[in-house]
N, C-alpha and C. Protein backbone atom coordinates (compact mmCIF):
# COMPACT_ATOMS: atom_id res chain seq x y z
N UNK A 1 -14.53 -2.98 4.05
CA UNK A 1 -13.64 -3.06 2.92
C UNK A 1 -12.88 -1.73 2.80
N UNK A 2 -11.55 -1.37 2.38
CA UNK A 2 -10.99 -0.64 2.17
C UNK A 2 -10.64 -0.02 0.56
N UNK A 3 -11.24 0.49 0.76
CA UNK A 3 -10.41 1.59 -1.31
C UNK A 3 -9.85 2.42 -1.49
N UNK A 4 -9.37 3.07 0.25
CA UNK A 4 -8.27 4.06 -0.73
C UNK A 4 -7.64 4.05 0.60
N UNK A 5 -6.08 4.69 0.57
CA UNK A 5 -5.48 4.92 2.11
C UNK A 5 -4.30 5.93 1.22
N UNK A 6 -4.59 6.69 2.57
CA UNK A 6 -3.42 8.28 2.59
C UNK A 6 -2.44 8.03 3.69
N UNK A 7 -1.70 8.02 3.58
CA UNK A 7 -0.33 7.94 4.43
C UNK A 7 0.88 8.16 3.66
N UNK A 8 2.22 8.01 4.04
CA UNK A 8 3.18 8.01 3.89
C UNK A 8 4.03 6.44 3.93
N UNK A 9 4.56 6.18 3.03
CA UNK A 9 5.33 5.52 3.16
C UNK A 9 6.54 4.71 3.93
N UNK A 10 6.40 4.10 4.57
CA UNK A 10 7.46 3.90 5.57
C UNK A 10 8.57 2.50 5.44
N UNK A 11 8.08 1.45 4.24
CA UNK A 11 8.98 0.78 4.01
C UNK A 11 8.91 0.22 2.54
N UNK A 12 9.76 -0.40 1.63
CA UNK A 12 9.19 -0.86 0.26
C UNK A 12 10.11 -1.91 0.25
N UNK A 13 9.35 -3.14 -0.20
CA UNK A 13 10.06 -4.22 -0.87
C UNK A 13 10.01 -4.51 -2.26
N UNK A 14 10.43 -5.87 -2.66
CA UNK A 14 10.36 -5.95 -3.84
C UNK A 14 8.87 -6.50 -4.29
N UNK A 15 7.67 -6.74 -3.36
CA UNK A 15 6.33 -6.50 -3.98
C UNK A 15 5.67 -5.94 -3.07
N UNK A 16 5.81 -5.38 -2.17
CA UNK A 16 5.00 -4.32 -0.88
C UNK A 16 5.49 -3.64 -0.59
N UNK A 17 4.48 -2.86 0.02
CA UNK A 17 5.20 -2.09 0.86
C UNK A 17 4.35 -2.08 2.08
N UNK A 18 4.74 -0.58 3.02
CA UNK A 18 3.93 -0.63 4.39
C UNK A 18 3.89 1.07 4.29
N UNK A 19 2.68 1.02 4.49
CA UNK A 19 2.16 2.73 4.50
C UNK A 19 1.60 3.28 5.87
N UNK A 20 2.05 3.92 6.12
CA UNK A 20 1.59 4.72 7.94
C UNK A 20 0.38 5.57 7.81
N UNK A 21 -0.16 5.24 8.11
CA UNK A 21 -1.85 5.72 8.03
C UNK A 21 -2.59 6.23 9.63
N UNK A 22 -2.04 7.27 10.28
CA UNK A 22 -2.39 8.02 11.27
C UNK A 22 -1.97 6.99 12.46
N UNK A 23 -0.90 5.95 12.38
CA UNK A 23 -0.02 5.46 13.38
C UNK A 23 -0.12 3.86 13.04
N UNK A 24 -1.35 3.33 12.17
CA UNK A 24 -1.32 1.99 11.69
C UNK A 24 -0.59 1.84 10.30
N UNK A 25 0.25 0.52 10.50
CA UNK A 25 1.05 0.29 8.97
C UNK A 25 0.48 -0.76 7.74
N UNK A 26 -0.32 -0.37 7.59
CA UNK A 26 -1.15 -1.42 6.34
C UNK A 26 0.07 -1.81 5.35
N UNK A 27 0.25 -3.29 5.25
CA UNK A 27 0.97 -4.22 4.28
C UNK A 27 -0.05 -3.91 2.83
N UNK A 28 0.67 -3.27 1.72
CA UNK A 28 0.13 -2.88 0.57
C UNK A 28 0.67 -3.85 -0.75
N UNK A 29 0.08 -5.10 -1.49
CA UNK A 29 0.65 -5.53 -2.44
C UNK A 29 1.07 -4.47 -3.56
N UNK A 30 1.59 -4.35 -4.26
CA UNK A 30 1.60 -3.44 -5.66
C UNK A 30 2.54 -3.80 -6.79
N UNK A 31 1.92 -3.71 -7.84
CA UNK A 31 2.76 -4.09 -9.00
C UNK A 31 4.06 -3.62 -8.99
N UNK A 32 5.26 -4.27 -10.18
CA UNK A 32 6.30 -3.47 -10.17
C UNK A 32 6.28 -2.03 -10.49
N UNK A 33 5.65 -1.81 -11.50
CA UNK A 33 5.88 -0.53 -12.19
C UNK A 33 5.32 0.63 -10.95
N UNK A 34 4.48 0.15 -10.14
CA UNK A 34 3.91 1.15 -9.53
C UNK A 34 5.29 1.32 -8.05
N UNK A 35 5.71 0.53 -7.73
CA UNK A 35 6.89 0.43 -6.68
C UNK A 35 8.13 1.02 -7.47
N UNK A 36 8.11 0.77 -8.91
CA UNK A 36 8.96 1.33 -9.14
C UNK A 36 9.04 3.29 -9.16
N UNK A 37 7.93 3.91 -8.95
CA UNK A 37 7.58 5.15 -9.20
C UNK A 37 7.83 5.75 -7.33
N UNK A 38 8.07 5.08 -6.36
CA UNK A 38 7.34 5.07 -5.07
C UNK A 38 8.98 5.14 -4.27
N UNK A 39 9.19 6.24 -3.21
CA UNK A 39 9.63 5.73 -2.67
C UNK A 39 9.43 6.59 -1.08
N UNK A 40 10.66 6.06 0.27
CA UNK A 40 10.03 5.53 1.33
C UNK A 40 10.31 7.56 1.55
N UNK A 41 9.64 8.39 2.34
CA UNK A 41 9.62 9.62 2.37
C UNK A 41 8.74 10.05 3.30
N UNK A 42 8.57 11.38 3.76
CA UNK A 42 7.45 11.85 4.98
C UNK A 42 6.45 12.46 3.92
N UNK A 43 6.43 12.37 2.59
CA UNK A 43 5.59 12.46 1.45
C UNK A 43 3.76 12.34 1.72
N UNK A 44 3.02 12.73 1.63
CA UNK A 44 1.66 11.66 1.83
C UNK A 44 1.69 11.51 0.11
N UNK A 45 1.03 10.06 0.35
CA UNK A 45 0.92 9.54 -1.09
C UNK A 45 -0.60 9.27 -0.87
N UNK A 46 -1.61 9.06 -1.93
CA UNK A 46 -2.96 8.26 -2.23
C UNK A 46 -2.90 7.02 -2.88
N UNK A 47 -3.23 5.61 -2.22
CA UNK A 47 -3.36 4.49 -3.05
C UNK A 47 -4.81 4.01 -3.18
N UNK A 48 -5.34 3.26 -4.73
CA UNK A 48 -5.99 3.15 -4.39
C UNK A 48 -6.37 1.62 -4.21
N UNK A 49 -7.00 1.34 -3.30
CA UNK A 49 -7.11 -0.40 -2.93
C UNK A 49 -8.04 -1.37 -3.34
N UNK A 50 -7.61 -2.52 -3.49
CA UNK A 50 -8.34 -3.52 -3.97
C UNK A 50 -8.33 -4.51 -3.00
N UNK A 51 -9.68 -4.71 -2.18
CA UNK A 51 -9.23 -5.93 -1.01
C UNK A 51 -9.95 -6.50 -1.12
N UNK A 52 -9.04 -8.45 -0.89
CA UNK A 52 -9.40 -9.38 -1.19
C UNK A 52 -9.42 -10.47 -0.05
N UNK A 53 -10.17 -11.15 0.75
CA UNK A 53 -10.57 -12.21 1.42
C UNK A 53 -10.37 -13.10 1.25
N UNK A 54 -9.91 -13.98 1.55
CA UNK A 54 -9.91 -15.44 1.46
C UNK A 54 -9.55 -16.67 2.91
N UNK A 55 -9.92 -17.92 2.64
CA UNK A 55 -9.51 -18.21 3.49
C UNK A 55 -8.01 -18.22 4.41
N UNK A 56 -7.11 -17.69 3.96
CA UNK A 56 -5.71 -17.69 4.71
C UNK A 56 -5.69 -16.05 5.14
N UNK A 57 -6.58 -15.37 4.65
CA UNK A 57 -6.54 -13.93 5.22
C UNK A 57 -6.81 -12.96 3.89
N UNK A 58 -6.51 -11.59 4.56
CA UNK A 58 -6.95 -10.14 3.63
C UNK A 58 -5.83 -9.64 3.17
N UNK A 59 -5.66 -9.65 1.87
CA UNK A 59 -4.79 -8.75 1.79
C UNK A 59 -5.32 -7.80 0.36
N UNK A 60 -3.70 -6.85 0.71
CA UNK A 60 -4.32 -5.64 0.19
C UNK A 60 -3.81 -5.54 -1.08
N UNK A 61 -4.15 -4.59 -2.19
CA UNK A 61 -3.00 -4.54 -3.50
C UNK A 61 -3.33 -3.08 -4.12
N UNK A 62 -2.35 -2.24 -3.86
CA UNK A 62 -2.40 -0.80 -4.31
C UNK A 62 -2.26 -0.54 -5.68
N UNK A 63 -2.68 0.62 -5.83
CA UNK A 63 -2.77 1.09 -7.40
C UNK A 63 -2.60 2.73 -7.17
N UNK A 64 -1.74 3.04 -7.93
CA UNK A 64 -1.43 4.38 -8.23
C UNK A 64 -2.93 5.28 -8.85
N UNK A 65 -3.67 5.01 -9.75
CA UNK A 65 -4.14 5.60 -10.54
C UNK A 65 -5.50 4.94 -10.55
């Protein structure tokens, strides 16, 4: 399981993004408000993660704080 990832930012949509994490790009869900604070930069940022399983797959959902 994953709970936190340090990287930099490398792309943002309007509910993800993709964070570069020592050459892998983890797909990050995240609320608006928190995308709205975020953007794409050689920055390192800290998120922290909430991962969830299910049958169609894992995904992830970041949190600032």
């Amino acid at each position: 399981m994953i709970g936190r990832l340090r990287g930099r930012i490398v792309e943002l949509e309007a509910e993800e993004l993709i964070i570069d994490v020592g050459g892998v790009g983890y797909v990050v869900r995240c609320g608006a408000r928190a995308l709205a604070r975020l953007t794409v930069s050689d920055d390192e940022i800290i998120l922290h993660i909430e991962s969830q399983t299910r049958e169609d797959g894992t995904r992830l959902y970041g949190f600032l704080d």
